[in-house]
N, C-alpha and C. Protein backbone atom coordinates (compact mmCIF):
# COMPACT_ATOMS: atom_id res chain seq x y z
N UNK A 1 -54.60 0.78 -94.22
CA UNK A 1 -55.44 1.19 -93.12
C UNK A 1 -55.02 0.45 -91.87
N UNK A 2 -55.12 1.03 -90.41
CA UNK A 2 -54.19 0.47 -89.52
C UNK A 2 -55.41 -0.63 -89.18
N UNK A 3 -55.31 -1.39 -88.46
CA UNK A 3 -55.90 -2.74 -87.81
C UNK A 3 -56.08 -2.10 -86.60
N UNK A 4 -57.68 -2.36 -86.04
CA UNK A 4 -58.31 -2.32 -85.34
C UNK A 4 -57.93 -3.37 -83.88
N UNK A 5 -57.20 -2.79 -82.96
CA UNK A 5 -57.18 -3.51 -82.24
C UNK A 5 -58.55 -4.02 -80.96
N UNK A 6 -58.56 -5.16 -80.58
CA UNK A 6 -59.31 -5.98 -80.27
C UNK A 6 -59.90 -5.78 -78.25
N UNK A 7 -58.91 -4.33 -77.97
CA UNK A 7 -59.20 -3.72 -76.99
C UNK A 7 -60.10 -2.80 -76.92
N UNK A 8 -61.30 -2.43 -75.91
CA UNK A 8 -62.18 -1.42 -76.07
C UNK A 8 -61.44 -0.16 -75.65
N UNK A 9 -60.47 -0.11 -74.82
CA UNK A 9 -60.05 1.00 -74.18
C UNK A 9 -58.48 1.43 -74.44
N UNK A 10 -58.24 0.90 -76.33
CA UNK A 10 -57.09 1.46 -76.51
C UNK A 10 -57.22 3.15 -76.16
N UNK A 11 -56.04 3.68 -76.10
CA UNK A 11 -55.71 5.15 -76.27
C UNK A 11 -54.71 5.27 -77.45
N UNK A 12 -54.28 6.81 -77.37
CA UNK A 12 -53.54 7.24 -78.02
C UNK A 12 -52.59 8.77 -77.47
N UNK A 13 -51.48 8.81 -77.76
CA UNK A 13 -51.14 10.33 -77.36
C UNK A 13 -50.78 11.50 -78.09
N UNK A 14 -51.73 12.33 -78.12
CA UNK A 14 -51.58 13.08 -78.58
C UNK A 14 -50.86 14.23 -78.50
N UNK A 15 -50.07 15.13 -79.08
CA UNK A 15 -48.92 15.77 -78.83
C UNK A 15 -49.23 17.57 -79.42
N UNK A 16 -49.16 18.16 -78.61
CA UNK A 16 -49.74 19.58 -78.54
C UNK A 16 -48.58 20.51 -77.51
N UNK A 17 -47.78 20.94 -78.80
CA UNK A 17 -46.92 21.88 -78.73
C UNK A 17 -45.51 21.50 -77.89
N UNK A 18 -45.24 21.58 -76.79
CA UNK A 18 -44.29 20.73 -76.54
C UNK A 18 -44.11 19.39 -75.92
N UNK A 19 -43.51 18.65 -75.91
CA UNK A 19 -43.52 17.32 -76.03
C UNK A 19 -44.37 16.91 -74.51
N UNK A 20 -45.72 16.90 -74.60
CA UNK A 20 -46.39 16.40 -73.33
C UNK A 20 -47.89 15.74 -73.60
N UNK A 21 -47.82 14.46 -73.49
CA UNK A 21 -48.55 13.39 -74.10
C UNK A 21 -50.07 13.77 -73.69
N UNK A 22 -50.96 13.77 -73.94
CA UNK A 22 -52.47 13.77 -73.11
C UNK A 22 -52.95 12.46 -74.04
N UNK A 23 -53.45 11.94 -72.75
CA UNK A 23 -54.68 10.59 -73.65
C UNK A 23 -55.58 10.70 -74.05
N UNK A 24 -56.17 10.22 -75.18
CA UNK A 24 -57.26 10.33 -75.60
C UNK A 24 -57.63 8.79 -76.06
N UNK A 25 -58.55 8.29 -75.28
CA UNK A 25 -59.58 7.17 -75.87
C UNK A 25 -59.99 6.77 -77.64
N UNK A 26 -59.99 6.00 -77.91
CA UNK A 26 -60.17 5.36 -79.00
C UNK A 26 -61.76 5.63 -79.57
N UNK A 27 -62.61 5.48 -78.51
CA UNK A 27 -63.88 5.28 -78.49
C UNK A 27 -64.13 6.91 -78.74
N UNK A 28 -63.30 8.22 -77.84
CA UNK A 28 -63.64 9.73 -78.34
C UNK A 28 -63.03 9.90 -79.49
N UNK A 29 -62.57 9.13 -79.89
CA UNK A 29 -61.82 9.79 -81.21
C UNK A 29 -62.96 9.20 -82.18
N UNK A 30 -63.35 8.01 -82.17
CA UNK A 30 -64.36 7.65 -83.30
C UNK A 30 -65.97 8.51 -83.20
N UNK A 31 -65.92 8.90 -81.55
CA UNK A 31 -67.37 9.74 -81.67
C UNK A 31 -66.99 11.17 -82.67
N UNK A 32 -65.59 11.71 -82.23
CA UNK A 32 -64.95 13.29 -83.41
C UNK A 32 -64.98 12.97 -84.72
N UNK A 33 -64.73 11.73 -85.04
CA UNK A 33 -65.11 11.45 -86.38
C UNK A 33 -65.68 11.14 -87.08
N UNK A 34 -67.03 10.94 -86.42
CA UNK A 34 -68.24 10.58 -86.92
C UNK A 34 -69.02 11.45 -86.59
N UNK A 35 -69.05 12.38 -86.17
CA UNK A 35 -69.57 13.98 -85.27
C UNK A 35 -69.83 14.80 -86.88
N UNK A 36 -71.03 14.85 -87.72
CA UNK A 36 -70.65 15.56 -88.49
C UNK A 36 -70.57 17.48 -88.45
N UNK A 37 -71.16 17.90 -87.25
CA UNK A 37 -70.75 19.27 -86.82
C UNK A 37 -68.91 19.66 -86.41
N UNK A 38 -68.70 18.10 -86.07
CA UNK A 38 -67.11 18.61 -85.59
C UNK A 38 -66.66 18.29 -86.56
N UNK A 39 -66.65 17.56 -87.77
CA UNK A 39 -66.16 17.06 -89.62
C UNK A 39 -66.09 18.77 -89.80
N UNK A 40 -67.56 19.08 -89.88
CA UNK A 40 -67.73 20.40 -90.67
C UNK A 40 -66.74 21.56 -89.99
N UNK A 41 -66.77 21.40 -89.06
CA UNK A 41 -65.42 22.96 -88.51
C UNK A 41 -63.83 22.51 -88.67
N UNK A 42 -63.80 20.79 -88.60
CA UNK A 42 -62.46 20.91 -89.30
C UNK A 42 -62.24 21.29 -90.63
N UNK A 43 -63.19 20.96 -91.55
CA UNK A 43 -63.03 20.92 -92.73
C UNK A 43 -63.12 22.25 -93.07
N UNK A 44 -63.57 23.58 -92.36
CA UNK A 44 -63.64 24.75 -92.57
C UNK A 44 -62.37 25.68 -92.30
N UNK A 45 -61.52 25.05 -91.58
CA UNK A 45 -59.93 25.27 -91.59
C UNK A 45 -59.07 24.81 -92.50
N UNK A 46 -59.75 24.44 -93.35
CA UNK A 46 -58.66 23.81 -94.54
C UNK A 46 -58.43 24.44 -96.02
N UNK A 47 -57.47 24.22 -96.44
CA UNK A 47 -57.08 25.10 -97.79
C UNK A 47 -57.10 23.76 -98.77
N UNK A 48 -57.75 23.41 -99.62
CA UNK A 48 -57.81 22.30 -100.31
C UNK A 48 -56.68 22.30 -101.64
N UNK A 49 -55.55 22.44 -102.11
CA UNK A 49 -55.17 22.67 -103.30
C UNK A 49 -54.93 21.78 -104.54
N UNK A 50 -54.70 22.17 -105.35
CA UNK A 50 -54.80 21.36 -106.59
C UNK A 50 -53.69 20.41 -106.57
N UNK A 51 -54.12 19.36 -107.39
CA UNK A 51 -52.61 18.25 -107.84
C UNK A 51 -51.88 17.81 -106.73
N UNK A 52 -53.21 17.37 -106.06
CA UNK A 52 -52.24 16.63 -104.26
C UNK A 52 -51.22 17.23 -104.53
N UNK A 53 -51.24 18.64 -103.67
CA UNK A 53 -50.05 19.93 -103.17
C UNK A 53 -50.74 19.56 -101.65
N UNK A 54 -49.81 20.04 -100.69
CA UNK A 54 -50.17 20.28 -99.11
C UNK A 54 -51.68 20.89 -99.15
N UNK A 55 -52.01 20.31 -98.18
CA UNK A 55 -53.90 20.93 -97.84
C UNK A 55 -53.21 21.99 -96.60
N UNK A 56 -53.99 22.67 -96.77
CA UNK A 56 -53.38 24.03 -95.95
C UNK A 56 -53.92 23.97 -94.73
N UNK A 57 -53.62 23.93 -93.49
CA UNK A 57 -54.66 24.36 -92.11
C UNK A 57 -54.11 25.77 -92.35
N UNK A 58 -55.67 26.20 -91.75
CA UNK A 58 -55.58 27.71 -91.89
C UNK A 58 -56.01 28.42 -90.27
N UNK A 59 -56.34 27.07 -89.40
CA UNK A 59 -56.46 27.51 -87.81
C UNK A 59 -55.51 27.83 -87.09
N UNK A 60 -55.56 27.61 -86.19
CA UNK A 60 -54.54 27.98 -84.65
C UNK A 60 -53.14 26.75 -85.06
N UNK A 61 -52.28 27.23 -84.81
CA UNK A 61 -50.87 26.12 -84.55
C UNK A 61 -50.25 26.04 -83.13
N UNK A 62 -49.82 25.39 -83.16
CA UNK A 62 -48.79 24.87 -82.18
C UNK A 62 -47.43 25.58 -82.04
N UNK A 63 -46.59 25.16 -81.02
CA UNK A 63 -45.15 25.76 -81.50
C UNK A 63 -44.50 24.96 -82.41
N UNK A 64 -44.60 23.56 -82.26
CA UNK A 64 -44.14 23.15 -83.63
C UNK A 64 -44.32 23.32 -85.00
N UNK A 65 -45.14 24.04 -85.27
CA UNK A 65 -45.88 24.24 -86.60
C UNK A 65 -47.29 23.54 -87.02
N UNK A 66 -47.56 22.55 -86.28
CA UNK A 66 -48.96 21.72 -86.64
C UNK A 66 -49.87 22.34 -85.72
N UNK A 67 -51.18 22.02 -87.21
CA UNK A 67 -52.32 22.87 -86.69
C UNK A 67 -52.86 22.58 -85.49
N UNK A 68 -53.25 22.71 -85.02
CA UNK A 68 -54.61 22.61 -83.13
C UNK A 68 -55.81 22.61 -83.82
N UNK A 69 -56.41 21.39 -83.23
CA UNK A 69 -58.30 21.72 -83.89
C UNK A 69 -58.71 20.97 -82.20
N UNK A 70 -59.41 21.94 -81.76
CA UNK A 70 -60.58 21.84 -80.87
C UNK A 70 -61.74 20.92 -80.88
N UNK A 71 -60.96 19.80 -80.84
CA UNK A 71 -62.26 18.90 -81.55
C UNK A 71 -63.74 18.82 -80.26
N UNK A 72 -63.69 19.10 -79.25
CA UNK A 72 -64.34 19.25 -78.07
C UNK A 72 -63.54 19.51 -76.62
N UNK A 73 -64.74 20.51 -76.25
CA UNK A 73 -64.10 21.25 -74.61
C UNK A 73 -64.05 19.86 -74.17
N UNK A 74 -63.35 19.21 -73.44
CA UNK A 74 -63.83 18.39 -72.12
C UNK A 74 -62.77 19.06 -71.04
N UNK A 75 -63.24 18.77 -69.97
CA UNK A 75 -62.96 18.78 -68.39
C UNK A 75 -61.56 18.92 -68.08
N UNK A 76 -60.99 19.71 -67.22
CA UNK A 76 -59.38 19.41 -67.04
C UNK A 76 -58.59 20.18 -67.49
N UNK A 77 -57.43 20.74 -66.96
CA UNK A 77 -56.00 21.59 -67.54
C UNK A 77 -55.44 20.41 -68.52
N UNK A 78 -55.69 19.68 -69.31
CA UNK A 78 -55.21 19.01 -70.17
C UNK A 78 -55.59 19.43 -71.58
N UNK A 79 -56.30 20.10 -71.96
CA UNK A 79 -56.80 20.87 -73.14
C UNK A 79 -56.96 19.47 -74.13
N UNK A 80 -57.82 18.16 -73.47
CA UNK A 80 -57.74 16.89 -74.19
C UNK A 80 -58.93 16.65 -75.24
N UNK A 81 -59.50 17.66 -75.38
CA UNK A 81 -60.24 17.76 -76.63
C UNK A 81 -59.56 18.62 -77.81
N UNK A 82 -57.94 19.31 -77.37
CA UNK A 82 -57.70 19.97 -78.56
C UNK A 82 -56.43 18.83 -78.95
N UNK A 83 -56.52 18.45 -80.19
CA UNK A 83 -55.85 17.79 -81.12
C UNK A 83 -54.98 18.37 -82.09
N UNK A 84 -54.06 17.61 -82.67
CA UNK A 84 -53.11 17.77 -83.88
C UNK A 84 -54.19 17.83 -84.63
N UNK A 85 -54.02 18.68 -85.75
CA UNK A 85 -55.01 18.39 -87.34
C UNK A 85 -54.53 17.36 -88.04
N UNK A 86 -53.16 17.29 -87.96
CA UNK A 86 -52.68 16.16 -89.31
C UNK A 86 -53.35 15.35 -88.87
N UNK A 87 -53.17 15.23 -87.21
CA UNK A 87 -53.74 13.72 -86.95
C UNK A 87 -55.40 13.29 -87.23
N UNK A 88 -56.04 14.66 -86.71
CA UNK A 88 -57.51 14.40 -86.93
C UNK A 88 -57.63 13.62 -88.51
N UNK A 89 -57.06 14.63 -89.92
CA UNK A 89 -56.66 14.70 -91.13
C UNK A 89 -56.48 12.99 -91.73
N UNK A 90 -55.61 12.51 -90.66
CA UNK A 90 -55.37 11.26 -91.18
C UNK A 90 -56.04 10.15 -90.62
N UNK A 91 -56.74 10.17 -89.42
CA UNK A 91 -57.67 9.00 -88.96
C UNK A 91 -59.20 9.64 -89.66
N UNK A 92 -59.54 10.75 -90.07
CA UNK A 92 -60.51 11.26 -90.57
C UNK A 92 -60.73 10.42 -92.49
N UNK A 93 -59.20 10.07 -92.75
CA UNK A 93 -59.54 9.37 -94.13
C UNK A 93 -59.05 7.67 -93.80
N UNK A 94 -58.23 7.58 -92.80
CA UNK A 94 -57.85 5.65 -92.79
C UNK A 94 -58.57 5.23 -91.54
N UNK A 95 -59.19 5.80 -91.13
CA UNK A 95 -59.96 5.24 -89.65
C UNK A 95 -58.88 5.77 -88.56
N UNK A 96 -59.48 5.28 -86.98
CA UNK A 96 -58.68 5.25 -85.93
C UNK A 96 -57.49 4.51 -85.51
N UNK A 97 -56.20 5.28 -85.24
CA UNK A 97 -55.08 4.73 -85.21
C UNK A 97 -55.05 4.31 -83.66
N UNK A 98 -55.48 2.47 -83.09
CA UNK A 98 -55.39 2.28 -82.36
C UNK A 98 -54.46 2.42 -81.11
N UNK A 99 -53.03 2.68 -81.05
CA UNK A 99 -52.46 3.11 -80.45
C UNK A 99 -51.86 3.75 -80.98
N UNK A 100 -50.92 5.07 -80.55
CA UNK A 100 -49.93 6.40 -81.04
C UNK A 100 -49.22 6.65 -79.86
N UNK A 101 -47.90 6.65 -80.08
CA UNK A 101 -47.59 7.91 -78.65
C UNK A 101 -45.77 8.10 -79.13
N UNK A 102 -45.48 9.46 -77.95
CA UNK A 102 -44.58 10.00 -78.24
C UNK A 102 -43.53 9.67 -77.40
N UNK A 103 -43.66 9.03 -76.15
CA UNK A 103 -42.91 8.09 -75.46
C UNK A 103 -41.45 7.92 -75.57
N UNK A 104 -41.08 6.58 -76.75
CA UNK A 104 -40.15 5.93 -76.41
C UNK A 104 -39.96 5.88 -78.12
N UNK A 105 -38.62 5.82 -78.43
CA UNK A 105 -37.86 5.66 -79.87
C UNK A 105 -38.81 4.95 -80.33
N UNK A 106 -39.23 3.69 -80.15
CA UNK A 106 -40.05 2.60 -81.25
C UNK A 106 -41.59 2.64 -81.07
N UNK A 107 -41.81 3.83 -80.15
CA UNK A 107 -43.43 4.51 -80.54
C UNK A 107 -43.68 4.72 -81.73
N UNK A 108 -45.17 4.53 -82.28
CA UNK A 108 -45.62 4.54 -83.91
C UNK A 108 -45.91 6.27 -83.67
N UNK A 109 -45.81 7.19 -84.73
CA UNK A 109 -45.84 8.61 -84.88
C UNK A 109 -46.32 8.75 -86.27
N UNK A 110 -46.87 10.33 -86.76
CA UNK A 110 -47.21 10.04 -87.98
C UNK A 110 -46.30 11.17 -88.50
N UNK A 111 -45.79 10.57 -89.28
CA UNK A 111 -44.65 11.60 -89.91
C UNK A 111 -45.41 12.39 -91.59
N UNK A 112 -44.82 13.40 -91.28
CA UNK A 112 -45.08 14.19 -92.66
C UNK A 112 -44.18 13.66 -94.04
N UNK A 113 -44.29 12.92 -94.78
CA UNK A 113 -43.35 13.40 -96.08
C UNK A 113 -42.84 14.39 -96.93
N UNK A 114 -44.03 15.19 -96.92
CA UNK A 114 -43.83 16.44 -97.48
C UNK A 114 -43.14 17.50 -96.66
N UNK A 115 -43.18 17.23 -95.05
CA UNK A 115 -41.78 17.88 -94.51
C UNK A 115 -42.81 19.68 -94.19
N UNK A 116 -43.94 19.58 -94.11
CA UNK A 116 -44.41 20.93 -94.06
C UNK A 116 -45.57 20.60 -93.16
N UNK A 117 -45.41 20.69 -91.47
CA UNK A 117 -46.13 21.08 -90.43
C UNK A 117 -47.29 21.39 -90.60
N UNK A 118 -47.50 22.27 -91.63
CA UNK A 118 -48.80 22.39 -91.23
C UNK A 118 -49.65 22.15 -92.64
N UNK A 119 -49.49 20.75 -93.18
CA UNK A 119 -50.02 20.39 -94.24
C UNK A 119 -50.99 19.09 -93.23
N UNK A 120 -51.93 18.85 -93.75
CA UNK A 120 -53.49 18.23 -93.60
C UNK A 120 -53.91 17.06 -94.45
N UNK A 121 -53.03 17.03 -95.59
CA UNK A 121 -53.28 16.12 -96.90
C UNK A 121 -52.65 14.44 -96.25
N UNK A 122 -53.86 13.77 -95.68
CA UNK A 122 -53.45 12.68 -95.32
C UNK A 122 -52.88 11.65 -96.50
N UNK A 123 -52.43 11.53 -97.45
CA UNK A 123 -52.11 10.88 -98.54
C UNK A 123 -50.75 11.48 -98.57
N UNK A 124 -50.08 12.79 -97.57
CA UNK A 124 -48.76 12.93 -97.49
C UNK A 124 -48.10 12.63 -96.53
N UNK A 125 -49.11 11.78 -95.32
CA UNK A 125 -48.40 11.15 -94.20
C UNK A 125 -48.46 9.54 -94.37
N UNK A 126 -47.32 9.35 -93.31
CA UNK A 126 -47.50 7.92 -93.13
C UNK A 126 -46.92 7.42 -91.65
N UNK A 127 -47.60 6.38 -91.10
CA UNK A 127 -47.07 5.75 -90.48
C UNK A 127 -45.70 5.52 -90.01
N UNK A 128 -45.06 5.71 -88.66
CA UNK A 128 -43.15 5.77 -88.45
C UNK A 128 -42.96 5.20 -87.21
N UNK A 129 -41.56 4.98 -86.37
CA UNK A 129 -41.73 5.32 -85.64
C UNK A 129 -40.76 6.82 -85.27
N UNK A 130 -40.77 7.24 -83.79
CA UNK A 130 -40.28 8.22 -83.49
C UNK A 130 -38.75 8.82 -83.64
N UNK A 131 -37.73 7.10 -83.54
CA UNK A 131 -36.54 7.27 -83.98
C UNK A 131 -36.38 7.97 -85.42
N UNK A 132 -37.26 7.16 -86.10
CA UNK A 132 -37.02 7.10 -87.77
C UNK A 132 -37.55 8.75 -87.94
N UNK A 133 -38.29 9.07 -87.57
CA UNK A 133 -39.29 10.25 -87.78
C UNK A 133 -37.65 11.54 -87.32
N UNK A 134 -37.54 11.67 -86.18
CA UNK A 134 -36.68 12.38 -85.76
C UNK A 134 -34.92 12.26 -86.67
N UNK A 135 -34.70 11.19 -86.99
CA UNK A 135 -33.54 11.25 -87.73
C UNK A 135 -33.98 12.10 -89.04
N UNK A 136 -34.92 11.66 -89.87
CA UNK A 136 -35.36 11.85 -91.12
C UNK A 136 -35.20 13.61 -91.29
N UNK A 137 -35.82 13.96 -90.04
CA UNK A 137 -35.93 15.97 -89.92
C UNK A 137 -34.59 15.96 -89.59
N UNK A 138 -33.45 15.38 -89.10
CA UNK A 138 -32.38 16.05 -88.82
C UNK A 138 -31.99 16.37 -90.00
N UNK A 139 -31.90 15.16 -91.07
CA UNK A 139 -31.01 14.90 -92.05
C UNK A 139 -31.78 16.01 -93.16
N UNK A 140 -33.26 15.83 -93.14
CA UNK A 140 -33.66 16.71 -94.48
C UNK A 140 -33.61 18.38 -94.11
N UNK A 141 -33.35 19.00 -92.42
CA UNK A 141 -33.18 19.90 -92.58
C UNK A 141 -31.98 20.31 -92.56
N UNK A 142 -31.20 19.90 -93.14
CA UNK A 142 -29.54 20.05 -93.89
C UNK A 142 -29.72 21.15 -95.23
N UNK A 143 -30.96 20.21 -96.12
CA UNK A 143 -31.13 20.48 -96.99
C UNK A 143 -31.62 21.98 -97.33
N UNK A 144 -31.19 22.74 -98.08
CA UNK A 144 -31.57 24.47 -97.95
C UNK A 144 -33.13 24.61 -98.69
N UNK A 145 -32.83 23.44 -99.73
CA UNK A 145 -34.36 23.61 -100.25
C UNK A 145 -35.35 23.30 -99.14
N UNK A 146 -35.16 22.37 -98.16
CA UNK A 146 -36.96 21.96 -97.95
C UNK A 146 -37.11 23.05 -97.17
N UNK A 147 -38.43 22.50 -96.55
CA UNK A 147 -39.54 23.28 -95.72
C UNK A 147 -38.81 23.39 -94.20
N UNK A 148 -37.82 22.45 -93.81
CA UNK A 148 -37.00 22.10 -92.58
C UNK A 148 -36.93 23.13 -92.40
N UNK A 149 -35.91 23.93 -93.66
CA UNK A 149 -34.59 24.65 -93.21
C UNK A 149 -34.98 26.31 -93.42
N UNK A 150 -36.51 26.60 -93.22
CA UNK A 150 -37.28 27.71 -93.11
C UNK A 150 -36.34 28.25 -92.45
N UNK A 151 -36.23 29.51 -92.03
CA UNK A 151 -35.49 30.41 -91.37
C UNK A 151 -36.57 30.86 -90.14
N UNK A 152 -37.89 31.33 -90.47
CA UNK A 152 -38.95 31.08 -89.39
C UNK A 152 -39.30 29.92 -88.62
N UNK A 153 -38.69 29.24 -89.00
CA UNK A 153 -39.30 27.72 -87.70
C UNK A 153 -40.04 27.21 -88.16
N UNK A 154 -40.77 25.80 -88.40
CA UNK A 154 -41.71 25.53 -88.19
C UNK A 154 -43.08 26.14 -88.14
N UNK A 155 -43.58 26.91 -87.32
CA UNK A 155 -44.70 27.15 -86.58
C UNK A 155 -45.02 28.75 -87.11
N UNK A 156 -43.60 29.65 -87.62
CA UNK A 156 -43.29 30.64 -88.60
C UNK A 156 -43.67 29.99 -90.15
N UNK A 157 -43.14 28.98 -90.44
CA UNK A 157 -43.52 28.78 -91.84
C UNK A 157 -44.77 28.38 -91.91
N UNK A 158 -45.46 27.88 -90.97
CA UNK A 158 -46.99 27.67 -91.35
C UNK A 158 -48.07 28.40 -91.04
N UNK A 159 -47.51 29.27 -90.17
CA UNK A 159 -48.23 30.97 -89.76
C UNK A 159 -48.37 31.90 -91.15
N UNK A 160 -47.31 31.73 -91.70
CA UNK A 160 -47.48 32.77 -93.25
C UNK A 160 -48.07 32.13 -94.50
N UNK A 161 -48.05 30.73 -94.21
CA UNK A 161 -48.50 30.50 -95.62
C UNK A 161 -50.19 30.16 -94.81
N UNK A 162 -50.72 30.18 -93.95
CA UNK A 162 -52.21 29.95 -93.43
C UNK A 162 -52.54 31.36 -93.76
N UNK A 163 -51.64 32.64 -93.51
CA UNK A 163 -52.39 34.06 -93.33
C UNK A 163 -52.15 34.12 -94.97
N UNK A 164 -51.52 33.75 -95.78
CA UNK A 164 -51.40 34.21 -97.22
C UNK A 164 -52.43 33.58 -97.82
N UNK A 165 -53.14 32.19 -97.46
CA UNK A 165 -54.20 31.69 -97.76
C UNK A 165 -55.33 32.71 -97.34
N UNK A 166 -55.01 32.77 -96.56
CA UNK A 166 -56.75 33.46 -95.57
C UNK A 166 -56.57 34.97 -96.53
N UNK A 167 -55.41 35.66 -96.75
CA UNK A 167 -55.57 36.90 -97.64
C UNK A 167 -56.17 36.73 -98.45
N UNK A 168 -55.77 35.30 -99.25
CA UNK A 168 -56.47 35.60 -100.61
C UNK A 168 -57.95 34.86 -100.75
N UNK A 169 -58.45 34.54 -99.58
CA UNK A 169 -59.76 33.93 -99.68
C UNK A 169 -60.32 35.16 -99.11
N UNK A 170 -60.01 35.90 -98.40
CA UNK A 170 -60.50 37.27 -98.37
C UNK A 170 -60.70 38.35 -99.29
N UNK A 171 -59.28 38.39 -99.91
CA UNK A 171 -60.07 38.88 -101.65
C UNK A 171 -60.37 38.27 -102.31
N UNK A 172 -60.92 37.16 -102.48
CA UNK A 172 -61.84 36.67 -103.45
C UNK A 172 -60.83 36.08 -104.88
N UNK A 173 -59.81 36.05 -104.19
CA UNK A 173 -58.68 35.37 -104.89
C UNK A 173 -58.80 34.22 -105.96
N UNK A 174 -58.77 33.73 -107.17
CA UNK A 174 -58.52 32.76 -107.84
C UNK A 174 -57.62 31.14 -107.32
N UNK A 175 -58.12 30.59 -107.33
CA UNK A 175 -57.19 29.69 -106.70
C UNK A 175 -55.80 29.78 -107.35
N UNK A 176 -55.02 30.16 -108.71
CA UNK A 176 -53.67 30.28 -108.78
C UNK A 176 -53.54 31.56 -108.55
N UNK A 177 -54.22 32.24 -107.98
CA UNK A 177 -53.44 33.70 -107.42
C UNK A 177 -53.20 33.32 -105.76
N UNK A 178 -54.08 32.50 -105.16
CA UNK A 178 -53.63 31.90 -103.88
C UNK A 178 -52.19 31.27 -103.67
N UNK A 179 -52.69 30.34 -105.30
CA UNK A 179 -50.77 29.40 -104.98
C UNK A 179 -49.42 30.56 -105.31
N UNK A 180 -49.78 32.12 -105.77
CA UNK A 180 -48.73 32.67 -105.80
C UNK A 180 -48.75 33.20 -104.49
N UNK A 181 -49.60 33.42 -103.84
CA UNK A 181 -49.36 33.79 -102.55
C UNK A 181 -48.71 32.63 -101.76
N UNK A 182 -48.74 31.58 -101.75
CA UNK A 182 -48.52 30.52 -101.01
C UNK A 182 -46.92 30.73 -101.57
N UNK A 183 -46.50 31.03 -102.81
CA UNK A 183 -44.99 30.24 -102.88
C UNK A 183 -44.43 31.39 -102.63
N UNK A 184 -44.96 32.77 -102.24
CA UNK A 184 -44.45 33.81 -102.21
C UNK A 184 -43.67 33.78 -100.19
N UNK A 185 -44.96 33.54 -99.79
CA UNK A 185 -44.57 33.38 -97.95
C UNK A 185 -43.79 32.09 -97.99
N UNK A 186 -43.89 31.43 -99.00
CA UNK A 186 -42.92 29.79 -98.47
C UNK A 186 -41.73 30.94 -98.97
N UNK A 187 -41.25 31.14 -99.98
CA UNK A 187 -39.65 31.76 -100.43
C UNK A 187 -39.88 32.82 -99.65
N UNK A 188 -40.08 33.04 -98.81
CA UNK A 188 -39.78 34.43 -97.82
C UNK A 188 -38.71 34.30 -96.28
N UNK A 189 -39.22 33.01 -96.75
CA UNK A 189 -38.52 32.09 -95.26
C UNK A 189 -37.23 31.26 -95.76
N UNK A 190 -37.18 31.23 -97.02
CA UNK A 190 -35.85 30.38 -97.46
C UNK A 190 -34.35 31.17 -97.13
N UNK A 191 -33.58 30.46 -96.37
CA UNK A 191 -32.21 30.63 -96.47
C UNK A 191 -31.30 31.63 -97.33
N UNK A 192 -30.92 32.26 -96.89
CA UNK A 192 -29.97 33.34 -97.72
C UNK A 192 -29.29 32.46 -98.48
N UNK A 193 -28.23 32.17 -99.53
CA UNK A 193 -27.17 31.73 -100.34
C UNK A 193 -26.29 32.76 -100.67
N UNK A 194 -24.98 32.34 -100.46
CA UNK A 194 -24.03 33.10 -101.67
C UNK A 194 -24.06 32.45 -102.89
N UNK A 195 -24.12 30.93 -103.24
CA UNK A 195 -24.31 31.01 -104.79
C UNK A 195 -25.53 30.04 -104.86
């Protein structure tokens, strides 16, 4: 859990779609997370799945692929009440991450492990910084298997597997008829091969 720094007026930056920082206070982030009306509408965008698999956002994304949650209107062309989900996702289970930003190479960032944008399952992120974070996606989207090397992008691969969720919670789907929908839109986006 990160350490509480000893400032009232840390911030943090939050990063919403292309690389352009907005601040957000330490002190609004602990009122969003203790807000249990704003808990309850994040938590109503989420796809919960079995055997710590990716938690699904099933809201609005970004162009990068990570979800947008509206955690409150406030004031301003800065849209500084709408947030990353992972991020809500992950100060929502380890507390508030006193400082964040997207800045400079040895800025702290929260990187995905599981390599899939628009996963929510804070137990699949961790703590980075931005160098390490950015090498890590060069190198794993080499790889034809992961989630990198989608052929839709990012923001494509987490658009189909949110609407293949939302299909099957619309028919009244079984939860393993969901996960065939889920691996069906993930292999839809995988890489051609000749062998």
């Amino acid at each position: 859990m990160p350490v509480p720094s000893p400032h009232a007026e840390d911030e943090q930056l939050a990063l919403i779609g292309q690389p352009q920082p907005v601040r957000v206070p330490a002190r609004l982030w602990r009122s969003w997370l203790t807000e249990p009306t704003i808990v309850a509408r994040f938590e109503a965008k989420i796809y919960r799945r079995a055997d710590e698999l990716c938690t699904v956002w099933t809201g609005s994304v970004s162009s990068t692929g990570h979800g947008s949650f509206r955690a409150a209107s406030l004031p301003g062309a800065s849209r500084r009440g709408t947030v990353p989900a992972h991020l809500f996702a992950y100060q929502l289970e380890y507390g508030v991450i006193p400082r964040l930003g997207w800045s400079g190479a040895d800025d702290a960032v929260l990187c995905h492990q599981c390599d899939f944008a628009g996963c929510v399952n804070p137990h699949h992120m961790r703590l980075g910084t931005n160098a390490v974070n950015r090498t890590e996606y060069y190198l794993r989207r080499r790889n034809l298997a992961s989630p990198l090397a989608d052929i839709r992008g990012p923001a494509g691969r987490t658009r189909a597997v949110a609407a293949a969720v939302r299909a099957g919670l619309a028919n009244g789907d079984e939860p393993d008829r969901i996960e065939l929908r889920i691996r069906r839109a993930e292999a839809a986006g995988l890489p051609l091969t000749l062998w």
